[in-house]
N, C-alpha and C. Protein backbone atom coordinates (compact mmCIF):
# COMPACT_ATOMS: atom_id res chain seq x y z
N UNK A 1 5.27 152.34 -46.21
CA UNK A 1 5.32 152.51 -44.77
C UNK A 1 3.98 152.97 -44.22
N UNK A 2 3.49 154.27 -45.04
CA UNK A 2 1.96 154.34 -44.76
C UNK A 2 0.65 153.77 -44.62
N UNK A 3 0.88 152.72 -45.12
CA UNK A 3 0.12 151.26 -45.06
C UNK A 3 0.05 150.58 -44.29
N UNK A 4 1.57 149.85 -43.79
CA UNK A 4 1.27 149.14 -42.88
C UNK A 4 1.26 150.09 -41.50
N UNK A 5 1.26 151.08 -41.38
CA UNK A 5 0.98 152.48 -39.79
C UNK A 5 -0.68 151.86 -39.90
N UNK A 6 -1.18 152.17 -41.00
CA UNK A 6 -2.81 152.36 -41.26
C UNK A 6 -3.15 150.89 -41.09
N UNK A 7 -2.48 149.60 -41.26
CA UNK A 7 -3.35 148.44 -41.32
C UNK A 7 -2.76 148.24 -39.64
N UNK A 8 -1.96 148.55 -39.17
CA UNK A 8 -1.71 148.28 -37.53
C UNK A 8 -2.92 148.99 -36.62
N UNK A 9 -3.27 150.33 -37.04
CA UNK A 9 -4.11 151.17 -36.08
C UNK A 9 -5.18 150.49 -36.82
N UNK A 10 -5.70 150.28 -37.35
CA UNK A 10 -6.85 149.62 -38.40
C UNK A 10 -7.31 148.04 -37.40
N UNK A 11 -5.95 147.30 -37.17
CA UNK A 11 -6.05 145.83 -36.65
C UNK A 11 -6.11 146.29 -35.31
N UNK A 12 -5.96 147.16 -34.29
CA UNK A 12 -5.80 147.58 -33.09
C UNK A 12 -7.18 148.18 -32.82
N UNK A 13 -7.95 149.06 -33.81
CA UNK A 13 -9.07 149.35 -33.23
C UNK A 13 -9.89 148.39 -33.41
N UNK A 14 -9.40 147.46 -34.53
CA UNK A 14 -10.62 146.26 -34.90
C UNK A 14 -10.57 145.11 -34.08
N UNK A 15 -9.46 145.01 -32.99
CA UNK A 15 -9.32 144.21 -32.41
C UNK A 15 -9.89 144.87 -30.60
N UNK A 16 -9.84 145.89 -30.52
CA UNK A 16 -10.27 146.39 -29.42
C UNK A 16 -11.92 146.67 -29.60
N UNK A 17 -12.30 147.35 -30.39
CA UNK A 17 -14.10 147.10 -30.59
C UNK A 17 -14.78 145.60 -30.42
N UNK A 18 -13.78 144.36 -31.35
CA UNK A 18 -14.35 143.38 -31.10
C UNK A 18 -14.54 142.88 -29.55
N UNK A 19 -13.33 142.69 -29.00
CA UNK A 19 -13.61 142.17 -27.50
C UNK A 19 -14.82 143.32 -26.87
N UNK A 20 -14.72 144.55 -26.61
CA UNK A 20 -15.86 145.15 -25.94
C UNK A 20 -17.14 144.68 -26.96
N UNK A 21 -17.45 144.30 -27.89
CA UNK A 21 -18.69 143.98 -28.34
C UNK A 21 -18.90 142.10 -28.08
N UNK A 22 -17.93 142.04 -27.81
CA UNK A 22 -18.28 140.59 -27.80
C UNK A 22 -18.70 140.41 -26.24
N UNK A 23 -18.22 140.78 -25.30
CA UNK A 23 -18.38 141.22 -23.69
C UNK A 23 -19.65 141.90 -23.53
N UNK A 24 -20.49 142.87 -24.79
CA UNK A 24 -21.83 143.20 -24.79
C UNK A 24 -22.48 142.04 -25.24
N UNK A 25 -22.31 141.82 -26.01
CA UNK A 25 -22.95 140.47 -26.73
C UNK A 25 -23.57 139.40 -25.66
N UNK A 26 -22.07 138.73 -24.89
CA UNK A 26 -22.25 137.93 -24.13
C UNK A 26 -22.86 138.63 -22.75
N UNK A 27 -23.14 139.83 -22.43
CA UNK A 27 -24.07 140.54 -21.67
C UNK A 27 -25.71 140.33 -22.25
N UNK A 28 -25.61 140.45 -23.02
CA UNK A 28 -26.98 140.13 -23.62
C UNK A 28 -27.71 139.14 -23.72
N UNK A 29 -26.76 138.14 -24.03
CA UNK A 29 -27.35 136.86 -24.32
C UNK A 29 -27.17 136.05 -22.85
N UNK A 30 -26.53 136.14 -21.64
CA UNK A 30 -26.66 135.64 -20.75
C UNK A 30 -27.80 136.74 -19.81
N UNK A 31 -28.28 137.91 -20.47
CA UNK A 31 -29.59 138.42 -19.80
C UNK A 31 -30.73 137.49 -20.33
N UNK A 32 -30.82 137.39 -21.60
CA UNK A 32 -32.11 136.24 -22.77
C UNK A 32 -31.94 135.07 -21.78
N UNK A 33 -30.68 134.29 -21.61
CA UNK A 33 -31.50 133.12 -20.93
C UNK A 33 -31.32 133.06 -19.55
N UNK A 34 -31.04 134.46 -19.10
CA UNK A 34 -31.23 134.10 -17.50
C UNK A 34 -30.46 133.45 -17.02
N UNK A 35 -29.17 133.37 -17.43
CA UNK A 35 -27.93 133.18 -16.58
C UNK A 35 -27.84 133.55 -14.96
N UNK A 36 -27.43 132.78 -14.45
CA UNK A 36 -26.84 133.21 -13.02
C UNK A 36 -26.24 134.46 -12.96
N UNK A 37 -27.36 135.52 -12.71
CA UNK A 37 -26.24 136.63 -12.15
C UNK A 37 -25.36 136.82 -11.28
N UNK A 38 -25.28 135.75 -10.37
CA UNK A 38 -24.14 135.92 -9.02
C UNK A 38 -22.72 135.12 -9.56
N UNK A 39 -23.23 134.55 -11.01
CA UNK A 39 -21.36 133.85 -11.67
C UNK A 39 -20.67 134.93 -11.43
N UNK A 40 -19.74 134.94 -11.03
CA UNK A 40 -17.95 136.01 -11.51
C UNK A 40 -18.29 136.31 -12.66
N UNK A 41 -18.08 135.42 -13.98
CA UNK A 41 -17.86 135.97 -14.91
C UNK A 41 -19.39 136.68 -15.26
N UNK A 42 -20.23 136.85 -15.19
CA UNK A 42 -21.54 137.27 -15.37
C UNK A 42 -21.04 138.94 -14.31
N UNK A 43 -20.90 138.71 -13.64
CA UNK A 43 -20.21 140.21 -12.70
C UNK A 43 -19.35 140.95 -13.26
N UNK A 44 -18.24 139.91 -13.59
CA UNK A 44 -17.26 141.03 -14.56
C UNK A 44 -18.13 141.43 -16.20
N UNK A 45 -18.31 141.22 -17.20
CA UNK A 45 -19.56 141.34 -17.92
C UNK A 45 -20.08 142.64 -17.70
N UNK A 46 -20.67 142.66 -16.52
CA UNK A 46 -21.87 143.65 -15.90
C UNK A 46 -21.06 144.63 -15.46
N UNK A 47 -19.74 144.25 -14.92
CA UNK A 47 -19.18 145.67 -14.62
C UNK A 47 -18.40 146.29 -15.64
N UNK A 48 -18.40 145.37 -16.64
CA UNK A 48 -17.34 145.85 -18.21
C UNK A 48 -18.11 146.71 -18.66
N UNK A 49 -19.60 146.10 -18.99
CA UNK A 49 -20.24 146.85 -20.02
C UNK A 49 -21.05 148.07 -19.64
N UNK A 50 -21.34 148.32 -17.97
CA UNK A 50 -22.53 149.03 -17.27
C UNK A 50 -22.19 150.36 -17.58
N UNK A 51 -21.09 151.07 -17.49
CA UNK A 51 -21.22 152.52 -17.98
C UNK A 51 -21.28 152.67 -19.19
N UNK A 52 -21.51 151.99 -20.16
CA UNK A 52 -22.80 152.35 -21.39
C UNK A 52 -24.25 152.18 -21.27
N UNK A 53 -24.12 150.79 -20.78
CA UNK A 53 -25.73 150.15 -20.99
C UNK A 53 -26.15 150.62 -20.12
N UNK A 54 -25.79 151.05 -19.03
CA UNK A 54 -26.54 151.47 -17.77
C UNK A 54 -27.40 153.00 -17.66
N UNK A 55 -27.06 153.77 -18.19
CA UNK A 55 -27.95 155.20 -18.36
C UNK A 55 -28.55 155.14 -19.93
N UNK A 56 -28.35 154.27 -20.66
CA UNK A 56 -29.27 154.19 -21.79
C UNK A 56 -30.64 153.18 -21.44
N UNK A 57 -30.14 152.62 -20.77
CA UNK A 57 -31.49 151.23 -20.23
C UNK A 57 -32.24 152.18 -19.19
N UNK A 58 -31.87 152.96 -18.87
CA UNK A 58 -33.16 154.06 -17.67
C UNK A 58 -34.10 154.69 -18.71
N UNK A 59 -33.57 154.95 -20.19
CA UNK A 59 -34.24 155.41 -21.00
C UNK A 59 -34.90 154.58 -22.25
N UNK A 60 -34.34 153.57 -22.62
CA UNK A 60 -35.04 152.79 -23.42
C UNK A 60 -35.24 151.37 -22.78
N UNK A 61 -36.50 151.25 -23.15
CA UNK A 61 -37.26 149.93 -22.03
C UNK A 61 -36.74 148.22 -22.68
N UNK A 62 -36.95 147.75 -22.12
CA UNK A 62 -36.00 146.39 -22.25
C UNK A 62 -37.41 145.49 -22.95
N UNK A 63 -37.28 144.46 -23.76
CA UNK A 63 -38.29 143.95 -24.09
C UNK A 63 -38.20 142.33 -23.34
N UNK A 64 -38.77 142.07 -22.42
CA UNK A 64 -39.01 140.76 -21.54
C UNK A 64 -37.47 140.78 -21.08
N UNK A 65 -36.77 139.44 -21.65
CA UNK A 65 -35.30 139.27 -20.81
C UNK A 65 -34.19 139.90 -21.86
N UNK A 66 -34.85 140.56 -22.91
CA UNK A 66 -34.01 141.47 -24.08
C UNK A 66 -33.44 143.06 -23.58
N UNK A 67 -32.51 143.19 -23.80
CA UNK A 67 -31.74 144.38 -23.10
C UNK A 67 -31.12 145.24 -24.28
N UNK A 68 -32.47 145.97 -24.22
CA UNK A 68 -32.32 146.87 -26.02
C UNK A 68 -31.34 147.89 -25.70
N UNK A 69 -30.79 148.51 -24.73
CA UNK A 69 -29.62 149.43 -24.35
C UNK A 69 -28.82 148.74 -25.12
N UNK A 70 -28.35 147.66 -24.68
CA UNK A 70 -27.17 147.32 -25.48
C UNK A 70 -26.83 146.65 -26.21
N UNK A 71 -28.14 146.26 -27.08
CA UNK A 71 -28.20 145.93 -28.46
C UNK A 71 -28.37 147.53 -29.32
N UNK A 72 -28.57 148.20 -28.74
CA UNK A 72 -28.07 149.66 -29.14
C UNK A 72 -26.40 150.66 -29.50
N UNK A 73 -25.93 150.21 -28.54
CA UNK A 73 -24.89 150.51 -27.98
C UNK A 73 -23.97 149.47 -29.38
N UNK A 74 -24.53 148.14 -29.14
CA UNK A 74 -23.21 146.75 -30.06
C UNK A 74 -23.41 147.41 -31.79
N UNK A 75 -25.00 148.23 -31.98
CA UNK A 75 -24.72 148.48 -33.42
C UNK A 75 -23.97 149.93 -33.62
N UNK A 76 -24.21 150.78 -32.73
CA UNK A 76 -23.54 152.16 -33.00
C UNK A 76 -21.75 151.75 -32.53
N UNK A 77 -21.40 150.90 -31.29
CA UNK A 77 -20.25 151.23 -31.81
C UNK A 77 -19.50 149.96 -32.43
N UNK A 78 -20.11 148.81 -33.33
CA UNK A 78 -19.83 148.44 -34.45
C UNK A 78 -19.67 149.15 -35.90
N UNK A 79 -20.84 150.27 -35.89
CA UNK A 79 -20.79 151.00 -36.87
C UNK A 79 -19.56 152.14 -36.72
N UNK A 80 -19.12 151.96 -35.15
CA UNK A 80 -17.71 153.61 -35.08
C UNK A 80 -16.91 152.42 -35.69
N UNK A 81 -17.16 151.29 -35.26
CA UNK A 81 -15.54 150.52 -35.65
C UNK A 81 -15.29 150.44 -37.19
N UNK A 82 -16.19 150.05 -38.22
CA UNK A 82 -16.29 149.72 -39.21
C UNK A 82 -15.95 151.25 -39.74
N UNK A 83 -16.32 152.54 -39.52
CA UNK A 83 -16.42 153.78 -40.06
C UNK A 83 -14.93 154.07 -39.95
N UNK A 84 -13.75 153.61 -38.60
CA UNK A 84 -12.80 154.24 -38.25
C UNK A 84 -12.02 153.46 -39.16
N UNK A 85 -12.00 151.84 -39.40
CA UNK A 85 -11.19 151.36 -39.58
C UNK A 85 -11.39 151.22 -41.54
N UNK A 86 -12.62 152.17 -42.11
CA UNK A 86 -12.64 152.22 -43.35
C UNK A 86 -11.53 153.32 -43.27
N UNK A 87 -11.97 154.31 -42.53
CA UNK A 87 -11.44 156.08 -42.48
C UNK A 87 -10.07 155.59 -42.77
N UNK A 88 -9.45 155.26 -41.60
CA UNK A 88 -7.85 154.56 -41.88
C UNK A 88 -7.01 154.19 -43.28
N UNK A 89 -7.96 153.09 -43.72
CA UNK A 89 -7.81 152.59 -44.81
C UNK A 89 -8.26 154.06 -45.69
N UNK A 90 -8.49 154.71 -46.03
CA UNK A 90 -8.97 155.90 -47.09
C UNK A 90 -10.28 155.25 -47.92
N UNK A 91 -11.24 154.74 -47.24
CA UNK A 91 -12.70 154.82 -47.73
C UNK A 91 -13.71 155.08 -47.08
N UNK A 92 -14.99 155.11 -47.46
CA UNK A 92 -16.24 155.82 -46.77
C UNK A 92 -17.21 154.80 -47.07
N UNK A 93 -18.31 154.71 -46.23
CA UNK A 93 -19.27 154.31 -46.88
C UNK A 93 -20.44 155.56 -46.77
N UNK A 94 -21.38 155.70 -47.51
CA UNK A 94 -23.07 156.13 -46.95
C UNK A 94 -23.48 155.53 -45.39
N UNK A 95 -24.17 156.62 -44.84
CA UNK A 95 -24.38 155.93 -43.58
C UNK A 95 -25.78 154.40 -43.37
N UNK A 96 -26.45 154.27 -44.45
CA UNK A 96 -27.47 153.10 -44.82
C UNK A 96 -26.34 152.01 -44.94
N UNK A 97 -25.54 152.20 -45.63
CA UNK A 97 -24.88 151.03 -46.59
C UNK A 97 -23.80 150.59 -44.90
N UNK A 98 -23.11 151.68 -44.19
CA UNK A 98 -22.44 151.35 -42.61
C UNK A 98 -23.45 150.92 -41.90
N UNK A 99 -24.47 151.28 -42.01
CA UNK A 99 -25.75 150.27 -41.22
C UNK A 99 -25.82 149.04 -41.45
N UNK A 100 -25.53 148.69 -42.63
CA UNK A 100 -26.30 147.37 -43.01
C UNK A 100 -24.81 146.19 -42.69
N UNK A 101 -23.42 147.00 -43.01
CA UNK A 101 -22.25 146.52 -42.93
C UNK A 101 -21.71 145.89 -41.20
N UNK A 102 -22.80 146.95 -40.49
CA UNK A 102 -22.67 146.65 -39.36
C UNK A 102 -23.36 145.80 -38.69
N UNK A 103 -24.63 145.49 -39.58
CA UNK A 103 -25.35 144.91 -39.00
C UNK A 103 -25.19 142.96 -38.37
N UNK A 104 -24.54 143.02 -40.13
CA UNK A 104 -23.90 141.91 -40.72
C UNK A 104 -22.71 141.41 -39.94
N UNK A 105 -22.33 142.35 -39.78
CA UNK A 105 -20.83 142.06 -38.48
C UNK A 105 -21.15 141.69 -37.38
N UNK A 106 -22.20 142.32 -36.88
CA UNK A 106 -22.83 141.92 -35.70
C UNK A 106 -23.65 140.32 -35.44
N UNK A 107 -23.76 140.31 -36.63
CA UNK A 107 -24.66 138.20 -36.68
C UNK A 107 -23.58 137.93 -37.17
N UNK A 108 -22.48 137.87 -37.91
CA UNK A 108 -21.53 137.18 -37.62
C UNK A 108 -20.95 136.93 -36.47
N UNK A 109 -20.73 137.87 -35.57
CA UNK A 109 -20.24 137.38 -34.36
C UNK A 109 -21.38 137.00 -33.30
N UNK A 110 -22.32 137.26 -33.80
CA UNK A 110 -23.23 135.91 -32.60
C UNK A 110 -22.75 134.50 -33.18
N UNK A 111 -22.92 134.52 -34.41
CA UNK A 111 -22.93 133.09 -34.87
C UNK A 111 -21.30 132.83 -34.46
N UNK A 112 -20.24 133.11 -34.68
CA UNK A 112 -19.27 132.66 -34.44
C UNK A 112 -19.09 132.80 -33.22
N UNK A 113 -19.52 133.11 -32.26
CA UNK A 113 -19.42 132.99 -30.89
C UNK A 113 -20.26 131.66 -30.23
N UNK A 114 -21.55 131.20 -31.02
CA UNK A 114 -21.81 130.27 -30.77
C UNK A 114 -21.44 128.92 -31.51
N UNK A 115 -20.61 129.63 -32.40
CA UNK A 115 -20.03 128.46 -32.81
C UNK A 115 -18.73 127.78 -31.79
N UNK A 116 -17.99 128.99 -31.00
CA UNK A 116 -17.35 128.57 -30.10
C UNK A 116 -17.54 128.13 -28.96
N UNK A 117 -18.81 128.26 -28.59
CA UNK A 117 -19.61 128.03 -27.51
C UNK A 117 -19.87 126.53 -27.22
N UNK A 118 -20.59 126.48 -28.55
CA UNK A 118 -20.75 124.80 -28.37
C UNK A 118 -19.54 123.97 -28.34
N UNK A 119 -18.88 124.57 -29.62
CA UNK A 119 -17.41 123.58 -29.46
C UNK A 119 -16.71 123.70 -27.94
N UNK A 120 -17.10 124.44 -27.10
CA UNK A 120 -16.50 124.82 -26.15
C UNK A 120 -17.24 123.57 -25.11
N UNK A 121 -18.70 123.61 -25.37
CA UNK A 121 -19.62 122.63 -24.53
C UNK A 121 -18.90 121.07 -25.28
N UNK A 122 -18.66 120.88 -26.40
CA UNK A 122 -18.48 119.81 -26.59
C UNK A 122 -17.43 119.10 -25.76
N UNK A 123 -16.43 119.82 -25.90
CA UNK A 123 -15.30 119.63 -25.32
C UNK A 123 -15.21 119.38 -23.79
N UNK A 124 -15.93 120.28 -23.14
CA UNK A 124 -16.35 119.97 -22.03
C UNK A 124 -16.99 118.86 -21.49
N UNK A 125 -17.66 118.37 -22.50
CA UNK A 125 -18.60 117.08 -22.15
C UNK A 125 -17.50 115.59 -22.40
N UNK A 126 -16.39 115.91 -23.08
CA UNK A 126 -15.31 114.98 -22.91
C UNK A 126 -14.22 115.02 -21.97
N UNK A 127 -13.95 115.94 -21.66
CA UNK A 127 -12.82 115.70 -20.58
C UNK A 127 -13.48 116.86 -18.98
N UNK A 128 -14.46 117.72 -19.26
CA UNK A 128 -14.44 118.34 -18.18
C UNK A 128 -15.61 117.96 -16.83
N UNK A 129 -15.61 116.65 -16.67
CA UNK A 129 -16.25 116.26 -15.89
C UNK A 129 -16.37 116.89 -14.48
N UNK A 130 -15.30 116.88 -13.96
CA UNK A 130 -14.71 117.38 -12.76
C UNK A 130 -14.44 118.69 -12.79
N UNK A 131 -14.25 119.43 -13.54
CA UNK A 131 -13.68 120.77 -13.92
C UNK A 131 -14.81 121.61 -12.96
N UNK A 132 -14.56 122.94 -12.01
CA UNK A 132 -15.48 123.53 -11.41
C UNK A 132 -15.36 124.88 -11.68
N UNK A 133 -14.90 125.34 -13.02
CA UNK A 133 -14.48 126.50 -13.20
C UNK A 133 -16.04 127.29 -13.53
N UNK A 134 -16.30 129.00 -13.34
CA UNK A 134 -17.30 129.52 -13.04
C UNK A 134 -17.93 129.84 -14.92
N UNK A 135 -17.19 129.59 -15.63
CA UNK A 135 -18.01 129.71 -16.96
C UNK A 135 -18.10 128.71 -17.57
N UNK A 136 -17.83 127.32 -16.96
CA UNK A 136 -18.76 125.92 -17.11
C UNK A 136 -20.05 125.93 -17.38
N UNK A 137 -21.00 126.35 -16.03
CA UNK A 137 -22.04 126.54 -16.19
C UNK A 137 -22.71 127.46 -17.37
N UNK A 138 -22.30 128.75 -17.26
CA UNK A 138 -22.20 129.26 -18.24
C UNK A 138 -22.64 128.80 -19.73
N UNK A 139 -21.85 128.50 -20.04
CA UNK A 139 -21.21 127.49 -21.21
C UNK A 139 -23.09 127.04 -21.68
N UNK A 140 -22.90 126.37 -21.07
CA UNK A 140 -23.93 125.32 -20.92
C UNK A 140 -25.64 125.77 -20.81
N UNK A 141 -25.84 127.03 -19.79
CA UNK A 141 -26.96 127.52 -20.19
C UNK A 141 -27.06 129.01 -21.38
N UNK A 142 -26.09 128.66 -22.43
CA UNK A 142 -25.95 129.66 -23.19
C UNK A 142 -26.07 128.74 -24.51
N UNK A 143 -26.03 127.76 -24.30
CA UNK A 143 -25.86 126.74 -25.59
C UNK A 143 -27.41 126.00 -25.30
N UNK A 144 -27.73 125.97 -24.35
CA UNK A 144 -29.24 125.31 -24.01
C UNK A 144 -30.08 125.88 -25.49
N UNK A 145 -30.36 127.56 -25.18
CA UNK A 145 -31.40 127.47 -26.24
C UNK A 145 -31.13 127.22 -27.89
N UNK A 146 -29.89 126.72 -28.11
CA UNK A 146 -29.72 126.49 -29.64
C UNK A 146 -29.55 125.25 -29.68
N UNK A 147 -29.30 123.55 -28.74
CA UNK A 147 -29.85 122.87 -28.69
C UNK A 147 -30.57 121.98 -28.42
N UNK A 148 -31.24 122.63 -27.31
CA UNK A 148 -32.26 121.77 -26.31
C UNK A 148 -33.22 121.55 -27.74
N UNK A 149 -33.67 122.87 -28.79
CA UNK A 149 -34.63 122.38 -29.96
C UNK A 149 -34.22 121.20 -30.83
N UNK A 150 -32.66 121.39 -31.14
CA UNK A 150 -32.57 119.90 -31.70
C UNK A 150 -32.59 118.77 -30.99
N UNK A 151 -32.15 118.49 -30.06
CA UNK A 151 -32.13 117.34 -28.89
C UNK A 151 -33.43 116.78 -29.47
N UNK A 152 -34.61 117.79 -28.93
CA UNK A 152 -35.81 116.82 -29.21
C UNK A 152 -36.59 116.31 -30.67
N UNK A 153 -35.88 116.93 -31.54
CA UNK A 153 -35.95 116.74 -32.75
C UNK A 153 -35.13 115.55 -33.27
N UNK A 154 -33.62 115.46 -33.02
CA UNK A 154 -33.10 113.85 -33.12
C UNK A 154 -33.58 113.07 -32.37
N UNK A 155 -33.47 111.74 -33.14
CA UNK A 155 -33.50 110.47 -32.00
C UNK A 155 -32.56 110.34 -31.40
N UNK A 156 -32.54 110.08 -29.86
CA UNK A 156 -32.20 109.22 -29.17
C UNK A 156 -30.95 108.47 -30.06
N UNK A 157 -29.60 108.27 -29.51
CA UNK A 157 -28.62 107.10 -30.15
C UNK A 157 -27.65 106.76 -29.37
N UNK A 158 -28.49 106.39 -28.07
CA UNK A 158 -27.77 105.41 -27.19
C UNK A 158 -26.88 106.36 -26.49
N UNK A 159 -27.05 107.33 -26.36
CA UNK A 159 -26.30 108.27 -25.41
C UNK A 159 -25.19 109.24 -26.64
N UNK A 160 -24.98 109.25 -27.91
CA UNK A 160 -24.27 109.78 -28.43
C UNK A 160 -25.38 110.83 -28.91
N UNK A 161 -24.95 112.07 -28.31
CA UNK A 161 -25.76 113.20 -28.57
C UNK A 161 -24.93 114.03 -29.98
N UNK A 162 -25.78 114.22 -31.17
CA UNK A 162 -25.39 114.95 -32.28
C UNK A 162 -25.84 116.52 -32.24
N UNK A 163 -26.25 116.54 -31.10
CA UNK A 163 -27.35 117.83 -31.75
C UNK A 163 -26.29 119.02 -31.96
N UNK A 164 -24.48 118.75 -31.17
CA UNK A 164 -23.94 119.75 -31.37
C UNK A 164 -23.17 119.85 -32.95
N UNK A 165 -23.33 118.72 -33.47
CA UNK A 165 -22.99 118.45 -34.60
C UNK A 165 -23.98 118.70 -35.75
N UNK A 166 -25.28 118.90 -35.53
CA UNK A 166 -25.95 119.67 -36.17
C UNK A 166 -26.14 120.80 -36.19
N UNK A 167 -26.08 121.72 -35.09
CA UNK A 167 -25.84 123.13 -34.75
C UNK A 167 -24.60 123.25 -35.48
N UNK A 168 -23.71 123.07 -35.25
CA UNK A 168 -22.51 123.75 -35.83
C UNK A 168 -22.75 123.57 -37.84
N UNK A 169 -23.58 122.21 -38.18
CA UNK A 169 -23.20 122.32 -39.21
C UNK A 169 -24.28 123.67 -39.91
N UNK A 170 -25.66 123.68 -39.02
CA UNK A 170 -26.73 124.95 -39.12
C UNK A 170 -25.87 126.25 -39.10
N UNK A 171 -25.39 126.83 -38.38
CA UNK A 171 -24.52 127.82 -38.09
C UNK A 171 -23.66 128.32 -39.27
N UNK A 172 -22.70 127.29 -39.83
CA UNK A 172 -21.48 127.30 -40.97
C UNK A 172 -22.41 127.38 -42.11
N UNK A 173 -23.86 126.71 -42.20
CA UNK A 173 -24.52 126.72 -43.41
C UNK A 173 -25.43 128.27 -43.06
N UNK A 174 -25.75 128.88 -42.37
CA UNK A 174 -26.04 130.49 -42.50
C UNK A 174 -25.36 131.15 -42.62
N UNK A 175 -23.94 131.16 -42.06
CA UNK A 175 -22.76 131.94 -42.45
C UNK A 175 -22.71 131.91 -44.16
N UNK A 176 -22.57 130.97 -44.83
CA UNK A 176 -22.37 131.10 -45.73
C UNK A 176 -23.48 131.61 -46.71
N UNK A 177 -24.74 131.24 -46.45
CA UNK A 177 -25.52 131.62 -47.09
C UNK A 177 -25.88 133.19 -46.78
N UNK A 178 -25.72 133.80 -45.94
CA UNK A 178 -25.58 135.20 -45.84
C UNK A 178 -24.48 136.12 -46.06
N UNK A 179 -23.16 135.19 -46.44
CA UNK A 179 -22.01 135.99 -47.31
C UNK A 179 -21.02 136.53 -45.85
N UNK A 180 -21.23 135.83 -44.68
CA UNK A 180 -20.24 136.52 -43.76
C UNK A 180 -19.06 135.38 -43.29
N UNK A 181 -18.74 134.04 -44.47
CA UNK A 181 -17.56 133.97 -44.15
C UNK A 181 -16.70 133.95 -45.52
């Protein structure tokens, strides 16, 4: 019975850290490429994440369109999540070895977020022609910088664009080679 109490509060905090880090995440990475700040969803974002990032960014300086507050913020409380949901379970780590555990958690979920991203753009590029929903755009200038580089690197094939089919297969081949799936 003590087990599954501990793997429920365990799946509940691991499931509540993820969405607020993924909501930093995607704060971050739509600051890097200069997303539309006046989208909705770019507003909600900004108003999810601002009472963290917001009095740490008065104090640590941002590097160009990089927003080191809360690439601050995604590793310390990745590292509470990983620490609470060992605690739960009855283990510990060293705080180097929760650094590095966290770190790892943290590029996993860029990468799997852009792995949904694109699949998300792909999909879009088949049926959402017409679609005017506010994280369309989105979508789209968040996936720009991972493959506008391949675009110009494939040829041309008559309008059938692969480059998302090479990204995804780049992506699944770092995941694995770094041990995070």
């Amino acid at each position: 019975m003590g087990g599954s109490v501990n793997n429920a509060f365990a799946f509940l905090v691991e499931t509540l850290f993820s969405l607020y880090l993924a909501a930093l995440l995607l704060r971050v990475l739509l600051e890097a490429v200069g997303a539309d700040y006046y989208n909705p969803i770019s507003q909600v974002l900004l108003k999810v994440t601002e009472p963290l990032v917001g009095p740490l960014s008065r104090v640590v300086p941002r590097f160009g369109r990089f927003n080191t507050a809360a690439v601050i913020w995604m590793l310390v409380l990745q590292a509470l999540a990983v620490f609470l949901v060992l605690t739960l379970n009855g283990y510990s780590l060293p705080v180097p070895e929760l650094l590095v555990v966290s770190v790892l958690r943290l590029i996993r979920l860029l990468l799997t977020m852009y792995l949904v991203l694109i699949l998300a753009e792909v999909i879009l590029s088949w049926v959402g022609g017409g679609l005017r929903h506010p994280i369309i755009p989105l979508i789209y200038q968040l996936t720009r910088p991972v493959l506008a580089p391949i675009r110009r690197v494939l040829p041309s094939l008559g309008g059938l664009d692969l480059s998302p089919l090479v990204a995804l297969i780049g992506i699944q081949f770092l995941m694995i080679l770094i041990g995070l799936r």
